[in-house]
Protein backbone atom coordinates (compact mmCIF):
# COMPACT_ATOMS: atom_id res chain seq x y z
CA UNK A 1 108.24 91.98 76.73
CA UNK A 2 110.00 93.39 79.89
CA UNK A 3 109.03 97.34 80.72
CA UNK A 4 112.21 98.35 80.20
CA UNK A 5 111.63 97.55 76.62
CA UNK A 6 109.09 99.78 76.48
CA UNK A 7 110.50 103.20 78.74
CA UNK A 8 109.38 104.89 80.76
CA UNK A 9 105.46 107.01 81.15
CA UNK A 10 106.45 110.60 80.41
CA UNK A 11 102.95 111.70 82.41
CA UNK A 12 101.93 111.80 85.63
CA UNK A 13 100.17 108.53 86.92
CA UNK A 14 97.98 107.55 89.65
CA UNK A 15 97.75 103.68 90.16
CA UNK A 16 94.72 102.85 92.22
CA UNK A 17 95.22 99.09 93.78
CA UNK A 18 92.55 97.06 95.99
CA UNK A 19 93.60 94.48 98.34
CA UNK A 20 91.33 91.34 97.05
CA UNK A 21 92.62 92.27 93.83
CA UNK A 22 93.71 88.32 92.78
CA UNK A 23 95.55 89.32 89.47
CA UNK A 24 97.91 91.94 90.55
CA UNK A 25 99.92 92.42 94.22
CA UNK A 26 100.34 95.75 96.46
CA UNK A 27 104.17 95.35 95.38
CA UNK A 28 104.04 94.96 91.80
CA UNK A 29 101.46 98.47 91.76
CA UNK A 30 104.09 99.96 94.14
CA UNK A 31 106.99 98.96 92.07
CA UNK A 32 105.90 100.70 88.79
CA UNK A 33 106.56 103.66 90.39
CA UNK A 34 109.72 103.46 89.14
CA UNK A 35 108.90 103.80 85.58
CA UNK A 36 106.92 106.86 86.37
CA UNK A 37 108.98 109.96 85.33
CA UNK A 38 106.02 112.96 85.52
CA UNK A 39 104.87 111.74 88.87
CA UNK A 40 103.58 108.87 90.99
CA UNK A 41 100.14 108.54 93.37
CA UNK A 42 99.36 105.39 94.52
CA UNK A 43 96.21 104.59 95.86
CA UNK A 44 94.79 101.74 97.68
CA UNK A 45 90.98 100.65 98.34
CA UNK A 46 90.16 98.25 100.73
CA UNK A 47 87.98 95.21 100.65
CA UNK A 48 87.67 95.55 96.70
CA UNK A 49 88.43 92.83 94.37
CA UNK A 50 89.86 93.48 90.64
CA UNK A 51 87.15 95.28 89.20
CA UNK A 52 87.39 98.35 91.02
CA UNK A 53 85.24 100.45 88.39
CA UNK A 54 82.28 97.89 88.91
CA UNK A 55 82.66 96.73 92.58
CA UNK A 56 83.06 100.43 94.08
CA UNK A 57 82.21 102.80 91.38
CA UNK A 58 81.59 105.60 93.94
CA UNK A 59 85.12 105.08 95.51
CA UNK A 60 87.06 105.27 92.24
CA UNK A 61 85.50 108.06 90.77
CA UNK A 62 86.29 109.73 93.89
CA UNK A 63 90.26 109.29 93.78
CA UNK A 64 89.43 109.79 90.04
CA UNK A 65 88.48 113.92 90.03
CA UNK A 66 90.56 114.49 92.63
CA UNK A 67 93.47 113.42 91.15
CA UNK A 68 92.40 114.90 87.75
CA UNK A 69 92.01 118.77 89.44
């Protein structure tokens, strides 16, 4: 199923990418930007593999409640 198949998010998004994330790349995060009609933030963490909510808790919840305010 390609994204277009699905449309586009009607509400604002924050995508939060890390860079020893193995399973997804900076430029696929990036490009979903484009399906993001309420508003994009993009994020990026350093030094944190794919787990971000269980390698750096502290970090994400961070970008977390400041986004949500």
């Amino acid at each position: 199923m390609l994204s277009s198949d699905i449309g586009d998010v009607t509400a604002p998004v924050m995508g939060i990418w890390s860079t020893r994330d193995t399973a997804l790349t900076e430029q696929q995060m990036v490009n979903s930007a484009q399906f993001c009609k309420a508003g994009w933030r993009y994020q990026r963490i350093d030094n944190v593999g794919h787990w971000v909510p269980l390698e750096a808790p502290e970090r994400l919840n961070h970008l977390l409640i400041d986004y949500l305010r």
